[in-house]
C-alpha atoms as a PDB file:
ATOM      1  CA  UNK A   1     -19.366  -3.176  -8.094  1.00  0.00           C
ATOM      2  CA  UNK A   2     -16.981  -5.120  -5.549  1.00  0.00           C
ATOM      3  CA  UNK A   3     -14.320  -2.949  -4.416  1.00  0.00           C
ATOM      4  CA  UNK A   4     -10.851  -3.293  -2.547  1.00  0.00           C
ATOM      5  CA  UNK A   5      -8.739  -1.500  -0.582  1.00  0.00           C
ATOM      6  CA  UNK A   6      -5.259  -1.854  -0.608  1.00  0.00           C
ATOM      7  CA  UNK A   7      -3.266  -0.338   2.295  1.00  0.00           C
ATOM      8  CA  UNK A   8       0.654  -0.275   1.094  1.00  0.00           C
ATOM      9  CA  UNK A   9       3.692  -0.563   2.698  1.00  0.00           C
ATOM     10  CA  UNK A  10       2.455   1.539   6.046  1.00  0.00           C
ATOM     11  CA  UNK A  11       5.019  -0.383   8.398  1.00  0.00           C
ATOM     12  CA  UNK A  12       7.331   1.593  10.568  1.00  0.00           C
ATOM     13  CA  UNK A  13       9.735   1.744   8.605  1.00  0.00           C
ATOM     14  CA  UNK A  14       8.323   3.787   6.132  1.00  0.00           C
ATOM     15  CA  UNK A  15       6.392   5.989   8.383  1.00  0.00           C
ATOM     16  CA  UNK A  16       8.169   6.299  11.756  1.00  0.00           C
ATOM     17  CA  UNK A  17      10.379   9.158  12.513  1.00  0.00           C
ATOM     18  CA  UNK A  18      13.093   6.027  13.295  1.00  0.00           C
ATOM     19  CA  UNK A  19      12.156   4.018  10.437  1.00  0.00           C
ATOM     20  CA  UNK A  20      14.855   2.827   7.820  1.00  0.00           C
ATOM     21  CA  UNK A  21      13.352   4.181   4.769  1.00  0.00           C
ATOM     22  CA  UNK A  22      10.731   6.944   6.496  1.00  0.00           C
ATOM     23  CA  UNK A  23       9.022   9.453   4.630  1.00  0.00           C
ATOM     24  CA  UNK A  24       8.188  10.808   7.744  1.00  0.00           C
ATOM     25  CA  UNK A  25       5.801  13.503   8.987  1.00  0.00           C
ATOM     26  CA  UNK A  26       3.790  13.428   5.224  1.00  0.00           C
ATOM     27  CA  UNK A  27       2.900   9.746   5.663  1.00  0.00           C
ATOM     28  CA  UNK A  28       2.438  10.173   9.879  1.00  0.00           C
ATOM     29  CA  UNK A  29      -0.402  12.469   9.194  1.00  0.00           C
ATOM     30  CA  UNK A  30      -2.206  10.126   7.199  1.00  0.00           C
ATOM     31  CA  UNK A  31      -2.314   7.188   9.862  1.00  0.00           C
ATOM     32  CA  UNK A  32      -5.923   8.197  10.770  1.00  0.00           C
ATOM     33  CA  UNK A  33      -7.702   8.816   7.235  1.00  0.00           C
ATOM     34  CA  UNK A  34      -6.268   5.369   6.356  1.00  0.00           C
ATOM     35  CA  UNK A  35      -7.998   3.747   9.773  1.00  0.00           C
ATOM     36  CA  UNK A  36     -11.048   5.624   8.637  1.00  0.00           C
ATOM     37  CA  UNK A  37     -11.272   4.159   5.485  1.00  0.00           C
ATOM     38  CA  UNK A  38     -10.174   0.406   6.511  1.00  0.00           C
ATOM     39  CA  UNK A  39     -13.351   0.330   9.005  1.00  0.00           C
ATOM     40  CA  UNK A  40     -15.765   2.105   6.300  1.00  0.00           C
ATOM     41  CA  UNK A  41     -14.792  -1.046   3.741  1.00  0.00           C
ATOM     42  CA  UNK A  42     -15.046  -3.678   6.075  1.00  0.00           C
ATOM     43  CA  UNK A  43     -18.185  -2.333   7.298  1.00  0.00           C
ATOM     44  CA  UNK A  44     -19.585  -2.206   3.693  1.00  0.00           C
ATOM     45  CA  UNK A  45     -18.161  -5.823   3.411  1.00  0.00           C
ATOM     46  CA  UNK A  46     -15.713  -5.109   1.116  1.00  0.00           C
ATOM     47  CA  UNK A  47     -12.044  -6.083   1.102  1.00  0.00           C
ATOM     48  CA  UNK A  48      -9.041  -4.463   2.760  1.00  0.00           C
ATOM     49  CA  UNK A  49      -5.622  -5.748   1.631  1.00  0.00           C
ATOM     50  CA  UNK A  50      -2.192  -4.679   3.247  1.00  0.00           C
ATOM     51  CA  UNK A  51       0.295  -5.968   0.814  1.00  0.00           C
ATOM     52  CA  UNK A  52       3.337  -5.617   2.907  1.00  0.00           C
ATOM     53  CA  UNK A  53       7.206  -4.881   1.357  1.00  0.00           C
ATOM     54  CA  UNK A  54       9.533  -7.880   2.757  1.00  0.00           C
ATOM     55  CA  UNK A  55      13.355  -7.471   2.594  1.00  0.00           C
ATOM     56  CA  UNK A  56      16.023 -10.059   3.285  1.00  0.00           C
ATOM     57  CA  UNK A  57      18.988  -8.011   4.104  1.00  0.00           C
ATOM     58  CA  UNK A  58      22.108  -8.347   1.150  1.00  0.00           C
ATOM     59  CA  UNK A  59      19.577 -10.344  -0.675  1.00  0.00           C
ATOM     60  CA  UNK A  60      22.386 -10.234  -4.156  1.00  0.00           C
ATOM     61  CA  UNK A  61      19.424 -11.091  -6.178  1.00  0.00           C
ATOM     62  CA  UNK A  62      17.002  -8.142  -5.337  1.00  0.00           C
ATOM     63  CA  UNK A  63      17.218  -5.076  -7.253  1.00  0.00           C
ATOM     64  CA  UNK A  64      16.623  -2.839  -4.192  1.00  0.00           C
ATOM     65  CA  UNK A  65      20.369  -4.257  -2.184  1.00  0.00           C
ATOM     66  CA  UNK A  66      21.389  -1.480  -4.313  1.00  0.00           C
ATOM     67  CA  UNK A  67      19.018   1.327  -4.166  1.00  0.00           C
ATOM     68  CA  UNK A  68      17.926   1.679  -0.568  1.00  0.00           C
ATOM     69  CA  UNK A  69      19.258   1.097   2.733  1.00  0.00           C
ATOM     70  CA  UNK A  70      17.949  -2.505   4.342  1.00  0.00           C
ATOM     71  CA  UNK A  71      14.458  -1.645   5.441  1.00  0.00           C
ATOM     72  CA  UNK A  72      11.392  -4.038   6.148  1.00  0.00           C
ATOM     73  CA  UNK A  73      13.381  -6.920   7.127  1.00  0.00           C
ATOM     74  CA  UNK A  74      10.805  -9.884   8.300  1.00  0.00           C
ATOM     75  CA  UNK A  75      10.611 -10.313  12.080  1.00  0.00           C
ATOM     76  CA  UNK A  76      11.800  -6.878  12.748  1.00  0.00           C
ATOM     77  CA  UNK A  77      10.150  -3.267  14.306  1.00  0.00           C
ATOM     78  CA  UNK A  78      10.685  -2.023  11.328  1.00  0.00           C
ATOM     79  CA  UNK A  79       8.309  -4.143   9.220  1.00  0.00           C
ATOM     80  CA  UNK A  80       5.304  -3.932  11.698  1.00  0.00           C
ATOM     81  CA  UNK A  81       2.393  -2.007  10.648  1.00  0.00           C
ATOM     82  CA  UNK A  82       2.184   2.021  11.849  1.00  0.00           C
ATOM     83  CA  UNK A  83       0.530   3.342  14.807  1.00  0.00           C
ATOM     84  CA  UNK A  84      -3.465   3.042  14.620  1.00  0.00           C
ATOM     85  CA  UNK A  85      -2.747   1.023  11.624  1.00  0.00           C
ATOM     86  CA  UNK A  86      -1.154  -1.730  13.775  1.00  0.00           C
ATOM     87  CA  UNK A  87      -4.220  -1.981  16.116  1.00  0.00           C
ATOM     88  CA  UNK A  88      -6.811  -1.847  13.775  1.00  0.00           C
ATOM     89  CA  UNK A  89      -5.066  -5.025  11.951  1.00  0.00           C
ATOM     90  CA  UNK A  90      -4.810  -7.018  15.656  1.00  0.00           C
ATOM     91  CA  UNK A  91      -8.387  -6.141  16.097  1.00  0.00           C
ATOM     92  CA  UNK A  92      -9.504  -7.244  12.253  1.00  0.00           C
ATOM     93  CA  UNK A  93      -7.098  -9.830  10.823  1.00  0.00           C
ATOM     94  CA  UNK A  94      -9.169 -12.848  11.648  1.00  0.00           C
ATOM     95  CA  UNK A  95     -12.391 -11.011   9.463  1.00  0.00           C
ATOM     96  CA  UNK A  96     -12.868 -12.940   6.216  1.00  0.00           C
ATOM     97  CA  UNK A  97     -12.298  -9.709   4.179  1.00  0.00           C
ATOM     98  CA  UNK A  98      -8.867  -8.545   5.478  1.00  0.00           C
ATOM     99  CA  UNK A  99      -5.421  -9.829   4.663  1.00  0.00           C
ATOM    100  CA  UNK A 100      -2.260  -9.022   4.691  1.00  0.00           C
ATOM    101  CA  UNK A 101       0.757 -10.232   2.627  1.00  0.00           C
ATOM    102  CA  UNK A 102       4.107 -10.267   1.698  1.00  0.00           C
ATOM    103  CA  UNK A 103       5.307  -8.248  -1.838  1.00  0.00           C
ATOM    104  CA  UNK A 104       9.524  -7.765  -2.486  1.00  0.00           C
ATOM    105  CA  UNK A 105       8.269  -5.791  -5.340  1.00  0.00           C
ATOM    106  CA  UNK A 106       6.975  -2.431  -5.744  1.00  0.00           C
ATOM    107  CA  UNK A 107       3.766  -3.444  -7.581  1.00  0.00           C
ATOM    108  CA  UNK A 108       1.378  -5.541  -4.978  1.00  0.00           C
ATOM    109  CA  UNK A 109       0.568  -7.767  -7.605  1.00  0.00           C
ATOM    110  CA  UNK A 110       4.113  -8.337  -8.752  1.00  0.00           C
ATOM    111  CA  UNK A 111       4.823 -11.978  -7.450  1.00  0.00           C
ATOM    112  CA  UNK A 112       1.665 -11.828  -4.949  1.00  0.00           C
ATOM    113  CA  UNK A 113      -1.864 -13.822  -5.610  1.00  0.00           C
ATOM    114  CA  UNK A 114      -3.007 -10.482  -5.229  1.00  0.00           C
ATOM    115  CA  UNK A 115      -5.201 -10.354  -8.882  1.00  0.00           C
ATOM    116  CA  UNK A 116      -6.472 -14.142  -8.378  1.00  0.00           C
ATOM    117  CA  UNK A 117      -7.649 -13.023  -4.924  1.00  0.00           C
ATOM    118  CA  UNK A 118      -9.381  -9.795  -6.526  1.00  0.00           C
ATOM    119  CA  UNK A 119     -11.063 -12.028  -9.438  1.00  0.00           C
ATOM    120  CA  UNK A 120     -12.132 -15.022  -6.965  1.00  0.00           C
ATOM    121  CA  UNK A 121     -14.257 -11.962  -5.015  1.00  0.00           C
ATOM    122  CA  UNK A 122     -15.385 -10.304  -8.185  1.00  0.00           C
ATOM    123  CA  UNK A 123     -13.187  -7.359  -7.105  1.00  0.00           C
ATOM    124  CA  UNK A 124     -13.370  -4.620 -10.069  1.00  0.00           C
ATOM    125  CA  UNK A 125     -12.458  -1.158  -8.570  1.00  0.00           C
ATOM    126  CA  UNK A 126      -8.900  -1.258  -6.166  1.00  0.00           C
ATOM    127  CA  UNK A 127      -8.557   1.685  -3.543  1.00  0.00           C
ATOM    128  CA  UNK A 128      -5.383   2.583  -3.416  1.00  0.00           C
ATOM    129  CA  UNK A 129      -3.752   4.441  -0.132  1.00  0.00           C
ATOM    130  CA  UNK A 130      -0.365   4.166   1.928  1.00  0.00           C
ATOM    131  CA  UNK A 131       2.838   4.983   1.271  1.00  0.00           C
ATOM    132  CA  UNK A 132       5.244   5.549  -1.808  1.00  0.00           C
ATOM    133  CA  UNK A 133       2.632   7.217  -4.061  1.00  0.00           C
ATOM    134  CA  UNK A 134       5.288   7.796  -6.573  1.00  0.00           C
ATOM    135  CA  UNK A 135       6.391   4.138  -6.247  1.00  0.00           C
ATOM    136  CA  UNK A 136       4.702   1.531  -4.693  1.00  0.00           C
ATOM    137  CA  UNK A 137       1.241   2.666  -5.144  1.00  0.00           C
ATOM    138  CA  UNK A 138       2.653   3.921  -8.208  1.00  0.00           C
ATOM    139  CA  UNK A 139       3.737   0.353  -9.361  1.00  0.00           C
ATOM    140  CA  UNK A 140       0.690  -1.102  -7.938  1.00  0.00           C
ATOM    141  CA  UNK A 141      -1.677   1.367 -10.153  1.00  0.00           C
ATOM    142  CA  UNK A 142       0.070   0.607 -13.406  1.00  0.00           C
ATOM    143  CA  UNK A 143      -0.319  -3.144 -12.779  1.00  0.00           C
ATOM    144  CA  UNK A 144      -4.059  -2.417 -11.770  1.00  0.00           C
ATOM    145  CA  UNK A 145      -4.955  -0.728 -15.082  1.00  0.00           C
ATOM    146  CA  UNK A 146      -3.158  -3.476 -16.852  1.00  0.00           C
ATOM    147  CA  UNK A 147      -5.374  -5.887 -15.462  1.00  0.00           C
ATOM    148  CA  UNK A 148      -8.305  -3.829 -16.151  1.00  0.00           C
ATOM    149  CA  UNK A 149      -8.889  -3.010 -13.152  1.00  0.00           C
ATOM    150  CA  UNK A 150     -11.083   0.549 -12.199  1.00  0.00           C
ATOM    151  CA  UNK A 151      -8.462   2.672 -10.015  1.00  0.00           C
ATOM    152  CA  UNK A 152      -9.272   5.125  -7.211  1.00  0.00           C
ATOM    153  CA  UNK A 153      -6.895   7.016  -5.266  1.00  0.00           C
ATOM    154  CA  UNK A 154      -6.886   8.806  -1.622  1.00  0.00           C
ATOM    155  CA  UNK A 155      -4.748  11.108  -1.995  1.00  0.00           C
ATOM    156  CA  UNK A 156      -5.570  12.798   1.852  1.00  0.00           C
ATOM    157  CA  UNK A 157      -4.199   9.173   2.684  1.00  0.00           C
ATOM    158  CA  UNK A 158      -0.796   8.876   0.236  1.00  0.00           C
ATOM    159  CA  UNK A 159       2.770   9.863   1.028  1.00  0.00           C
ATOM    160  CA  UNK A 160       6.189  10.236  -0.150  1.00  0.00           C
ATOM    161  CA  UNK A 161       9.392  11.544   0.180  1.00  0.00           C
ATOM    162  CA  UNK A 162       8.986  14.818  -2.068  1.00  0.00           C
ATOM    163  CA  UNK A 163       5.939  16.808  -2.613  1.00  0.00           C
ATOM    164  CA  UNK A 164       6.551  17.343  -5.966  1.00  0.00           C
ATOM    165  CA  UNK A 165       6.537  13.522  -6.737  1.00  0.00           C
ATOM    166  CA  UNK A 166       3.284  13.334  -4.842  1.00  0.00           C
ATOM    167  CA  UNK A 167       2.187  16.012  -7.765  1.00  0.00           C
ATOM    168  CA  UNK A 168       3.722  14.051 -10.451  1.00  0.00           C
ATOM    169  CA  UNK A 169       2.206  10.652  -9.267  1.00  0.00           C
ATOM    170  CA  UNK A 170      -1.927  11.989  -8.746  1.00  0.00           C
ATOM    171  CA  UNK A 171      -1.281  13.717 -11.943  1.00  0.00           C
ATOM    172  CA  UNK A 172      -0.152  10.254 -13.871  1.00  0.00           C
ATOM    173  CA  UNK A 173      -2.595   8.817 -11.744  1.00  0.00           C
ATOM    174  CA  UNK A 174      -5.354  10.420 -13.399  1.00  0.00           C
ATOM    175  CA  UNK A 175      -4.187  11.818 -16.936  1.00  0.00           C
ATOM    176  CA  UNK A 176      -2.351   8.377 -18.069  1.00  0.00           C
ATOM    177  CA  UNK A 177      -4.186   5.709 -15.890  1.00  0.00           C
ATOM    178  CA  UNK A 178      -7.845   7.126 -15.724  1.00  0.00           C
ATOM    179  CA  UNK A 179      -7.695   6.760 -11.515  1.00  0.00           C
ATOM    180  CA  UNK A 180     -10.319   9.091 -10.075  1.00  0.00           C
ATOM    181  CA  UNK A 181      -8.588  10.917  -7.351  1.00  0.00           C
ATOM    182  CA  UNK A 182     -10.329  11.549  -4.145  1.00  0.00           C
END
């Protein structure tokens, strides 16, 4: 079985104590288990993807102009990858099984080649870590088990904003999308 893991939305933004949209300590604490399990897939030659949320600022035509404050703008501090996170990617981006990518959608295959990239490497089982769990990787996991996809979660390496939507989400996770949680 080919497998993939898909790092989410860990920019500064999200994570920093500065960032626009942070969740903060939860998803700082999880910098190094995600490191961890970057280098144990590309050591097993499987595939790490960072599918990365991308913001134009007012965009009128964006559903989130209205829900969040402007956050992972392109070209800014605030859309750079977190911490270890950031140096792990400078030292593995030019590695034939890492990639990062833009998504303006909370699902990483919504409007990404995400899925034909998956199916081109005979990718069946996605990894999912990073940060919302309760959104993004949320999202992401719905889309996954609509493609058929088999759907494993870290949870020692999600975040968000509340704890109890961290319950709710590795609880949907597993009861209504058949993830195994790890």
């Amino acid at each position: 079985m080919t497998k993939a893991l898909l790092i989410i939305d860990y920019t500064n933004d999200f994570v920093a104590t500065k960032g626009a949209l942070t969740v903060g300590e939860p998803a700082q604490k999880i910098a190094d288990p995600i490191v961890t399990l970057a280098t144990q897939f590309i050591s097993n030659e499987s595939f790490v993807f960072l599918p990365t949320d991308v913001h134009t600022p007012g965009d009128p035509y964006h559903p989130e102009t209205k829900l969040f404050p402007p956050h992972n703008v392109r070209g800014t501090w605030g859309r750079e990858l977190y911490g270890p996170l950031a140096q792990w990617y400078l030292d593995n981006n030019e590695r034939g099984n890492v990639a990062l990518f833009d998504k303006t959608r909370y699902s990483s295959f919504a409007g990404t080649p995400l899925d034909i990239w998956l199916r081109e490497r005979d990718v069946t089982e996605v990894h999912l870590v990073g940060v919302c769990t309760d959104i993004c990787l949320l999202h992401t996991a719905v889309d996954a088990y609509n493609l058929n996809y088999s759907i494993v979660v870290h949870q020692k390496a999600t975040a968000t904003f509340k704890p109890g939507g961290q319950k709710w989400a590795l609880d949907h996770f597993k009861t209504v999308l058949n993830a195994k949680i790890v």
